[in-house]
N, C-alpha and C. Protein backbone atom coordinates (compact mmCIF):
# COMPACT_ATOMS: atom_id res chain seq x y z
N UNK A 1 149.88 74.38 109.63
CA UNK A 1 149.91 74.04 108.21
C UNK A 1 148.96 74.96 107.48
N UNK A 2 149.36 75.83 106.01
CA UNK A 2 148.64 76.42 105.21
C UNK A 2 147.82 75.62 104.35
N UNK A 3 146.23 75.56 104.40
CA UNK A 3 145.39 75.46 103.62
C UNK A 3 145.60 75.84 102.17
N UNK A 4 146.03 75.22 101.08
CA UNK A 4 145.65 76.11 99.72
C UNK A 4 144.33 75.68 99.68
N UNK A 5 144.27 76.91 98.25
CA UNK A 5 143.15 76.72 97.56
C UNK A 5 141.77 76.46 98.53
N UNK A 6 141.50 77.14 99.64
CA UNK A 6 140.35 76.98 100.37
C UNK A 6 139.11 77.58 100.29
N UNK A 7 137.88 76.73 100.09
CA UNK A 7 136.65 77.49 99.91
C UNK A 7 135.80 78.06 100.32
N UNK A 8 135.25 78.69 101.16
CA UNK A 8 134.16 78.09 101.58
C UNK A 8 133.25 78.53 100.78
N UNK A 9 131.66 76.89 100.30
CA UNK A 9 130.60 77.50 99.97
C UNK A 9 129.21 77.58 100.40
N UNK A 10 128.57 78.05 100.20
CA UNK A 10 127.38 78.38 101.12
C UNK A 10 126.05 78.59 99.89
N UNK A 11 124.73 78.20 100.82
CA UNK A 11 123.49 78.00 99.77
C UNK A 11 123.52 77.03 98.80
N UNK A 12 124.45 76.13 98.43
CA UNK A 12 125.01 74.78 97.81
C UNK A 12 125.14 73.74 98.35
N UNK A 13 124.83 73.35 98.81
CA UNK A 13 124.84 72.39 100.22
C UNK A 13 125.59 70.76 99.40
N UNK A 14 124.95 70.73 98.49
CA UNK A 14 125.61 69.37 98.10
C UNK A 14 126.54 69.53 96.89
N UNK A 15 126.41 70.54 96.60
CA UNK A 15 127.46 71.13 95.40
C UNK A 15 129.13 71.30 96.26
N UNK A 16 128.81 72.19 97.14
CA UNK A 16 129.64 72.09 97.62
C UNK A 16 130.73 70.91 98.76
N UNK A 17 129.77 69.87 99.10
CA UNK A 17 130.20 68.86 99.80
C UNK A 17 130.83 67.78 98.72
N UNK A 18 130.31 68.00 97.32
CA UNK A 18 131.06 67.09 96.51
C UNK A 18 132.15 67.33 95.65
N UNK A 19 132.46 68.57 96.06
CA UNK A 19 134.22 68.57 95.67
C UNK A 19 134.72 68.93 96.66
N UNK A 20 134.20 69.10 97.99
CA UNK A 20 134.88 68.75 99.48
C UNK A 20 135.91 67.84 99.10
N UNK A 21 136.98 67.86 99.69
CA UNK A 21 137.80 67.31 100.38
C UNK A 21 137.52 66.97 102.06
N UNK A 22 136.89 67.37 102.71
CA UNK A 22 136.91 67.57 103.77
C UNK A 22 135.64 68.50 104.28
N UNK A 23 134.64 68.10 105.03
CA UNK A 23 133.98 68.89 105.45
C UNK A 23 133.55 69.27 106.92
N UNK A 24 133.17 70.67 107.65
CA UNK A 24 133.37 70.64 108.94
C UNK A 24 131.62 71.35 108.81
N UNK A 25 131.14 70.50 109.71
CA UNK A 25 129.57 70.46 109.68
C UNK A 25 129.17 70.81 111.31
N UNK A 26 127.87 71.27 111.17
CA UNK A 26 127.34 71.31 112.77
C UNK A 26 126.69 69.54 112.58
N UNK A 27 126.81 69.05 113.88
CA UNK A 27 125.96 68.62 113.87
C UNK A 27 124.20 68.22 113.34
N UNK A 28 123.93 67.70 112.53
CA UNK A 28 122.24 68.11 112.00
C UNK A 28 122.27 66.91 110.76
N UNK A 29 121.30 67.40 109.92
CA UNK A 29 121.30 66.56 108.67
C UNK A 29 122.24 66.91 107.77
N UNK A 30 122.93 67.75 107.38
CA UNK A 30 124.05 68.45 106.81
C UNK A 30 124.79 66.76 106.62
N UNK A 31 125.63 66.30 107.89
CA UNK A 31 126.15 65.14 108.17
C UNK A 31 125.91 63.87 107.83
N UNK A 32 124.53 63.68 107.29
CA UNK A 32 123.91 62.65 106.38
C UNK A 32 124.54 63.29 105.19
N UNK A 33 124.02 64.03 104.43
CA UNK A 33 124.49 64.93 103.39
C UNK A 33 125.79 64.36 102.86
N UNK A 34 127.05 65.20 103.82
CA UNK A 34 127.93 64.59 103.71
C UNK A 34 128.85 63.27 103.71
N UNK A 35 128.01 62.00 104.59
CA UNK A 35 128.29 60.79 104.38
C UNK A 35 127.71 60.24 103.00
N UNK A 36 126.63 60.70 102.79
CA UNK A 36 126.14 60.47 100.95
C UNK A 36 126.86 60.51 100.24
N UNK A 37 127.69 61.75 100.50
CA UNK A 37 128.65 62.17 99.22
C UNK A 37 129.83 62.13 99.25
N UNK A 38 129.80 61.05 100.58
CA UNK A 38 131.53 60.34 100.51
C UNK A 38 131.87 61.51 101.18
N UNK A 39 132.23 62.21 101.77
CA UNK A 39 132.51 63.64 101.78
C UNK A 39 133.17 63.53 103.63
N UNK A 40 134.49 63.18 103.77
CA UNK A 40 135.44 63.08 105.18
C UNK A 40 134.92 64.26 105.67
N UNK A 41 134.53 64.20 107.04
CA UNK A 41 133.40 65.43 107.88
C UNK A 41 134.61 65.48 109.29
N UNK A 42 134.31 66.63 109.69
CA UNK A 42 134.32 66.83 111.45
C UNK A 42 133.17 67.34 112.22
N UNK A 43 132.46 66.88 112.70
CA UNK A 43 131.02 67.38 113.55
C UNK A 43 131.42 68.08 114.56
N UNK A 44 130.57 69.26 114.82
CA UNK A 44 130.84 69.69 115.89
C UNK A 44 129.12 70.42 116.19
N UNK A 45 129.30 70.55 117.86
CA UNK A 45 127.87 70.73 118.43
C UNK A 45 128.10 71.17 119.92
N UNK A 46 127.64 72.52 119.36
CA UNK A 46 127.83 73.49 120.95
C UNK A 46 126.44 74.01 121.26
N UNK A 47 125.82 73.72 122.79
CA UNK A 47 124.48 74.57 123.02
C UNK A 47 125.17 75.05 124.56
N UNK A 48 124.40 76.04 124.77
CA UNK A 48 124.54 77.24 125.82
C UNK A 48 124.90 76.02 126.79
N UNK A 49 125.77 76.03 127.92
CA UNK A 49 126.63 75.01 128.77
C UNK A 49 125.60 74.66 129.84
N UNK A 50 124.26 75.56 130.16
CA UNK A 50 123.05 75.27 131.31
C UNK A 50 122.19 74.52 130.08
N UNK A 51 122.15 74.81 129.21
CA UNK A 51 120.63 73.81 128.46
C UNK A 51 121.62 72.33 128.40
N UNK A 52 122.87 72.39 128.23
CA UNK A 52 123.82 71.25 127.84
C UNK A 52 123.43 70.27 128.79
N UNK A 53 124.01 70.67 130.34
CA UNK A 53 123.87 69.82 131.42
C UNK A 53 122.36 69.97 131.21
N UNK A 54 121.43 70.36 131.48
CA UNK A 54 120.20 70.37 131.62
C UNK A 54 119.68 69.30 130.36
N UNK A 55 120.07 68.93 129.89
CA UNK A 55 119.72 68.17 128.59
C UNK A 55 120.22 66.64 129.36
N UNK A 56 121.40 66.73 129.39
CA UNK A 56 122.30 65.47 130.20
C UNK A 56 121.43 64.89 131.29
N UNK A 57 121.41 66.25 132.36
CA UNK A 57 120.61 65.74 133.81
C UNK A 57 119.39 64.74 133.16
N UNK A 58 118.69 65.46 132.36
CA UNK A 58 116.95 64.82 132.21
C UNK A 58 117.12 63.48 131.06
N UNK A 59 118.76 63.39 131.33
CA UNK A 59 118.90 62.26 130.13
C UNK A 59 118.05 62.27 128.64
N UNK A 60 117.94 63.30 128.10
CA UNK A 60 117.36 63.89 126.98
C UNK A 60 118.95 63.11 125.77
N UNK A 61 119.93 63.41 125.97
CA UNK A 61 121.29 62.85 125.53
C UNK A 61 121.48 61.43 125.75
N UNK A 62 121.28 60.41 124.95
CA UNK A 62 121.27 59.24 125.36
C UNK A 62 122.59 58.12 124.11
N UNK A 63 122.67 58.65 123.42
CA UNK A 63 123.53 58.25 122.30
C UNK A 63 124.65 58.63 122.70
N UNK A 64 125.92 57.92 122.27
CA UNK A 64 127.39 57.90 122.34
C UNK A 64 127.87 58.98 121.43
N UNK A 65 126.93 58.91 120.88
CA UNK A 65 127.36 59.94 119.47
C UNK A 65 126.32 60.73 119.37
N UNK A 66 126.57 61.90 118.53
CA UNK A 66 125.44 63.03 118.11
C UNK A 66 125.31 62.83 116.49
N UNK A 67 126.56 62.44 115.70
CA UNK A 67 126.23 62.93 114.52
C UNK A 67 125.97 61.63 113.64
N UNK A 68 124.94 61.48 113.06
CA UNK A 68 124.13 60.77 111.93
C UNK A 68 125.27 59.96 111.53
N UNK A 69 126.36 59.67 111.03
CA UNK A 69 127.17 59.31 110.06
C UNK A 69 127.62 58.26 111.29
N UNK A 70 127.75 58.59 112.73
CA UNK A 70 128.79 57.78 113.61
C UNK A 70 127.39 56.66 114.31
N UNK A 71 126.66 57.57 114.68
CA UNK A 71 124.98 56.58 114.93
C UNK A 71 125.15 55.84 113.89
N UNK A 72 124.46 55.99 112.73
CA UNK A 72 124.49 54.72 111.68
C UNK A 72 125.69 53.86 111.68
N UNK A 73 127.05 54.42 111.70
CA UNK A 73 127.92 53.09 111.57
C UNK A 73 128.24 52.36 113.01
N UNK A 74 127.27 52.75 114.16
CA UNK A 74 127.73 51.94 115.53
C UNK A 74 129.12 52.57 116.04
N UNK A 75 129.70 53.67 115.45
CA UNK A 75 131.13 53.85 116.12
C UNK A 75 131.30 55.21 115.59
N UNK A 76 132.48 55.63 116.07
CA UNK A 76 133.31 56.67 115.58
C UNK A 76 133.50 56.75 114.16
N UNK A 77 133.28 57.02 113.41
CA UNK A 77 133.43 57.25 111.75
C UNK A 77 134.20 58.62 111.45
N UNK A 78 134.14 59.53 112.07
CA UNK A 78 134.18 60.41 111.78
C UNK A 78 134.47 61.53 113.27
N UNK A 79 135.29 62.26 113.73
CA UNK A 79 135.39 62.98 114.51
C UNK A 79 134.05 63.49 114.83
N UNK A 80 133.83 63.80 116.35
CA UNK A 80 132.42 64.84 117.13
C UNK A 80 133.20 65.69 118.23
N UNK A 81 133.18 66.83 118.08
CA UNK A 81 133.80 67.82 118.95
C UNK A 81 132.41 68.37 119.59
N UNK A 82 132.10 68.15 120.65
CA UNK A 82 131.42 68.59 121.32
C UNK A 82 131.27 69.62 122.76
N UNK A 83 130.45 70.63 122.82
CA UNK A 83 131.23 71.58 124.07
C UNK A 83 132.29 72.22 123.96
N UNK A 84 132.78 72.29 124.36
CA UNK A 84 134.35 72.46 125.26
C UNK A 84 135.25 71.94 124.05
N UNK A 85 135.16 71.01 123.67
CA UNK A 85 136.07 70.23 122.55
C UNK A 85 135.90 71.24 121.24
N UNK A 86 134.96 71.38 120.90
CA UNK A 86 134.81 72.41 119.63
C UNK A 86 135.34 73.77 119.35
N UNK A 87 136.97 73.72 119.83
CA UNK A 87 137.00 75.01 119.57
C UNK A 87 138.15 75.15 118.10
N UNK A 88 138.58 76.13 117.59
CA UNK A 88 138.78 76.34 116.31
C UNK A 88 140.11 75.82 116.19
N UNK A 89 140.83 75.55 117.30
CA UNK A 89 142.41 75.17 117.22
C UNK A 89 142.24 73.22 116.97
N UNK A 90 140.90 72.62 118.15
CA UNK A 90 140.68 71.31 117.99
C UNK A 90 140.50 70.68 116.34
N UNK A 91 139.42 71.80 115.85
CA UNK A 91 138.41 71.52 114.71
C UNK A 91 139.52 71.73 113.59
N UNK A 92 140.20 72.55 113.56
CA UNK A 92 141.14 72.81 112.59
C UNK A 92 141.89 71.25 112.66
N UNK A 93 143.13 71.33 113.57
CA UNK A 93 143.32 70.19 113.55
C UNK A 93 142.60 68.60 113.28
N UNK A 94 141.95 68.54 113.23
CA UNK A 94 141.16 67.12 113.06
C UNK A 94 140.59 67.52 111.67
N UNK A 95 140.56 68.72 110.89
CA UNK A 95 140.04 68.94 109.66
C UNK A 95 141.92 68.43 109.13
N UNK A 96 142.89 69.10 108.98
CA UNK A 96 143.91 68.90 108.78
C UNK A 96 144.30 67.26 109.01
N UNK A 97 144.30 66.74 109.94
CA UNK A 97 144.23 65.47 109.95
C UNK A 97 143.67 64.19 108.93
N UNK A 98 142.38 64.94 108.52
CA UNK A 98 141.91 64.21 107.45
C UNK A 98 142.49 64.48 105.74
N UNK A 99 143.17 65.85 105.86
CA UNK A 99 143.75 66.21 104.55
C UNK A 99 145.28 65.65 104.31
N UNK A 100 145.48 65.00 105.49
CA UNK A 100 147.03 64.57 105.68
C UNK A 100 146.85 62.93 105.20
N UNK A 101 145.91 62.24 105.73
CA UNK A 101 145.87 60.90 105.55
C UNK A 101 145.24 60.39 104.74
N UNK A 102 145.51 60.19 103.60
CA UNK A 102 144.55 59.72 102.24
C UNK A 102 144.21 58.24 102.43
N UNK A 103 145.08 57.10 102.85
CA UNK A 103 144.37 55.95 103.60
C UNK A 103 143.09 56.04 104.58
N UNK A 104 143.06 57.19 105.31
CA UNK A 104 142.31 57.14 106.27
C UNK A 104 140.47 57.90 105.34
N UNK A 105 141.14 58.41 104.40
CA UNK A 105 139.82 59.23 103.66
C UNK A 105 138.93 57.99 103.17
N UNK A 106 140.32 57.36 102.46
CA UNK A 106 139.97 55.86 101.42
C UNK A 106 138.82 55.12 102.21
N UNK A 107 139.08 54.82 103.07
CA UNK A 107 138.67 54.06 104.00
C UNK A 107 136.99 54.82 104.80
N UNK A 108 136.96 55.95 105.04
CA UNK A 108 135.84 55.98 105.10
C UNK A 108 135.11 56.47 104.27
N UNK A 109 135.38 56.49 102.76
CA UNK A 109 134.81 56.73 101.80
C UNK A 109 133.92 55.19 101.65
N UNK A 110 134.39 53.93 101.74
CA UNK A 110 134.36 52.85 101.71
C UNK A 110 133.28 52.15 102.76
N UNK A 111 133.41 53.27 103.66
CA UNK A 111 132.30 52.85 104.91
C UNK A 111 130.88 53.88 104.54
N UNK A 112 131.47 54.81 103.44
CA UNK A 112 130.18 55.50 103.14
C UNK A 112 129.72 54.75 102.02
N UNK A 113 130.01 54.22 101.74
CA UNK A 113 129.26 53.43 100.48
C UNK A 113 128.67 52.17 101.06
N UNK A 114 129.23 51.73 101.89
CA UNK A 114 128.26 50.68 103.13
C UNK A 114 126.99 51.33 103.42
N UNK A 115 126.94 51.98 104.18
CA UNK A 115 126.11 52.67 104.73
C UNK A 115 124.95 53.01 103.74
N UNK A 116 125.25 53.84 102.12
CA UNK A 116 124.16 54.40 101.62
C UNK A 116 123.87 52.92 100.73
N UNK A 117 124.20 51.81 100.71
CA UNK A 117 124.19 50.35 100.29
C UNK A 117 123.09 50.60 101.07
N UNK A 118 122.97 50.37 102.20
CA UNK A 118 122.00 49.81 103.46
C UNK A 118 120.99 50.71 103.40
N UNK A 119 121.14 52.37 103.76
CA UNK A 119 120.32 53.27 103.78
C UNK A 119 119.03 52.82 102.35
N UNK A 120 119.71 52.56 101.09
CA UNK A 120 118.96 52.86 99.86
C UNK A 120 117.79 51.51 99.90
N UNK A 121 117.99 50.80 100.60
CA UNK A 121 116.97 49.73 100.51
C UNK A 121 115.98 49.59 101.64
N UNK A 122 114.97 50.10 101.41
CA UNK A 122 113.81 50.80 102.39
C UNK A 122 114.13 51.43 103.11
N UNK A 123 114.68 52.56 102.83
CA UNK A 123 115.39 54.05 103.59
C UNK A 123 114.81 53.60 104.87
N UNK A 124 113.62 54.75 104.56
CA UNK A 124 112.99 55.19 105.51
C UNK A 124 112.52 54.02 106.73
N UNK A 125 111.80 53.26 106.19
CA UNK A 125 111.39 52.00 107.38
C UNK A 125 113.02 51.36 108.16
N UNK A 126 113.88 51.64 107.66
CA UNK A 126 115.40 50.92 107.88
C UNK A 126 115.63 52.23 108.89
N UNK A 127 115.82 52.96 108.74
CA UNK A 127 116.23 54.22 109.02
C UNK A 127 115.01 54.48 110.58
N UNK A 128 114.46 54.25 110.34
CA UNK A 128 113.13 54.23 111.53
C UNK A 128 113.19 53.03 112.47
N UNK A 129 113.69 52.34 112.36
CA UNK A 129 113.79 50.63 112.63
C UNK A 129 115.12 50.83 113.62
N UNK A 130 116.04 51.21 112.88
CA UNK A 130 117.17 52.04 113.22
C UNK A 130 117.17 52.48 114.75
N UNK A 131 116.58 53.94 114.40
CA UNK A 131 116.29 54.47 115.39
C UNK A 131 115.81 54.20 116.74
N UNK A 132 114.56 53.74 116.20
CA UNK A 132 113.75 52.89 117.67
C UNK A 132 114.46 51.34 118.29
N UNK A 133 115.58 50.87 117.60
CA UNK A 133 116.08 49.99 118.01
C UNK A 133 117.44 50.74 119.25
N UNK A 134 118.05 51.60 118.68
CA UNK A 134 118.53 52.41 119.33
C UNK A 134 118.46 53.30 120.67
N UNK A 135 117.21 54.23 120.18
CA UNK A 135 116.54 55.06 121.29
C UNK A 135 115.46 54.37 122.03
N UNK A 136 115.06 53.50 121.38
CA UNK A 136 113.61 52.85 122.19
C UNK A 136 112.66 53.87 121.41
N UNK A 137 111.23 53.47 122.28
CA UNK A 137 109.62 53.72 121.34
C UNK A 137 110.24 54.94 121.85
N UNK A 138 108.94 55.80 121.11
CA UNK A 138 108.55 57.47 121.82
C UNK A 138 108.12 57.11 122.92
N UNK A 139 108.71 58.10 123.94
CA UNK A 139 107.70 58.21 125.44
C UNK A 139 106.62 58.87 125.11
C-alpha cells in the first residue's frame, strides 16, 4: 500500500507527533511523548544480538514490555518489534495497520487519555510508585 502525503519530521519532536497520524518510535521517552499526544505509535528496539542475550542472561530485561506506553497500561497498547522482529517489512506493516483501522486508533486514543488522567495527578511520585511496584527497589 502507497503512503500519501508522508512526512517525516525531525528536531520537532512534539510538533511533529501531533499531526502524526501514526508514529514509529525507538523505544525511549519519545513513546511517552507520543502516548501524550494521543499519537498511534509502533516501538521498536534493536541492540547488538551479544549485549541483547547478555542483557537477558543477567536478567537486566525483566518487563514484558520495553515501551513506556504498554508498561503503564499493563498490556499491549501499542505494537513492540523487538530484535529480529524490527525489520522494515514488519514495522511498515503494523505502521499501515494502524492507518487502516480508525476504530482501533479511536480506541487507543481513549486509553491515552486514561493514562495522562492518571499520569497528571502526582506524576512523578505515581510514576515512581509505578515503577518500583513493577521492577522492585534498586539493587
Amino acid at each position: 500500500r502507497a503512503v500519501e502525503n508522508l512526512r517525516i519530521v525531525t528536531d520537532r519532536t512534539r510538533t511533529g507527533l501531533t499531526a502524526a497520524d501514526v508514529a514509529l518510535a525507538a523505544s525511549g521517552t519519545v513513546t511517552l511523548e507520543a502516548l501524550l499526544t494521543r499519537t498511534p505509535m509502533v516501538i521498536y528496539y534493536r541492540l547488538p544480538a551479544a549485549t541483547y542475550a547478555m542483557a537477558r542472561a543477567l536478567r537486566l530485561v525483566r518487563s514484558a514490555h520495553v515501551g513506556l506506553p504498554n508498561i503503564l497500561a499493563g498490556r499491549e497498547l501499542v505494537p513492540e518489534r523487538i530484535q529480529s522482529e524490527a525489520t522494515p517489512e514488519r514495522l511498515a506493516s503494523d505502521v499501515v495497520r494502524w492507518l487502516d483501522d480508525a476504530p482501533r486508533r479511536d480506541a487507543f486514543r481513549a486509553t491515552a487519555d486514561e493514562l495522562h488522567a492518571t499520569l497528571a495527578r502526582g506524576a512523578a511520585d505515581r510514576a515512581a510508585e509505578a515503577l518500583i511496584e513493577r521492577f522492585g527497589t534498586a539493587p
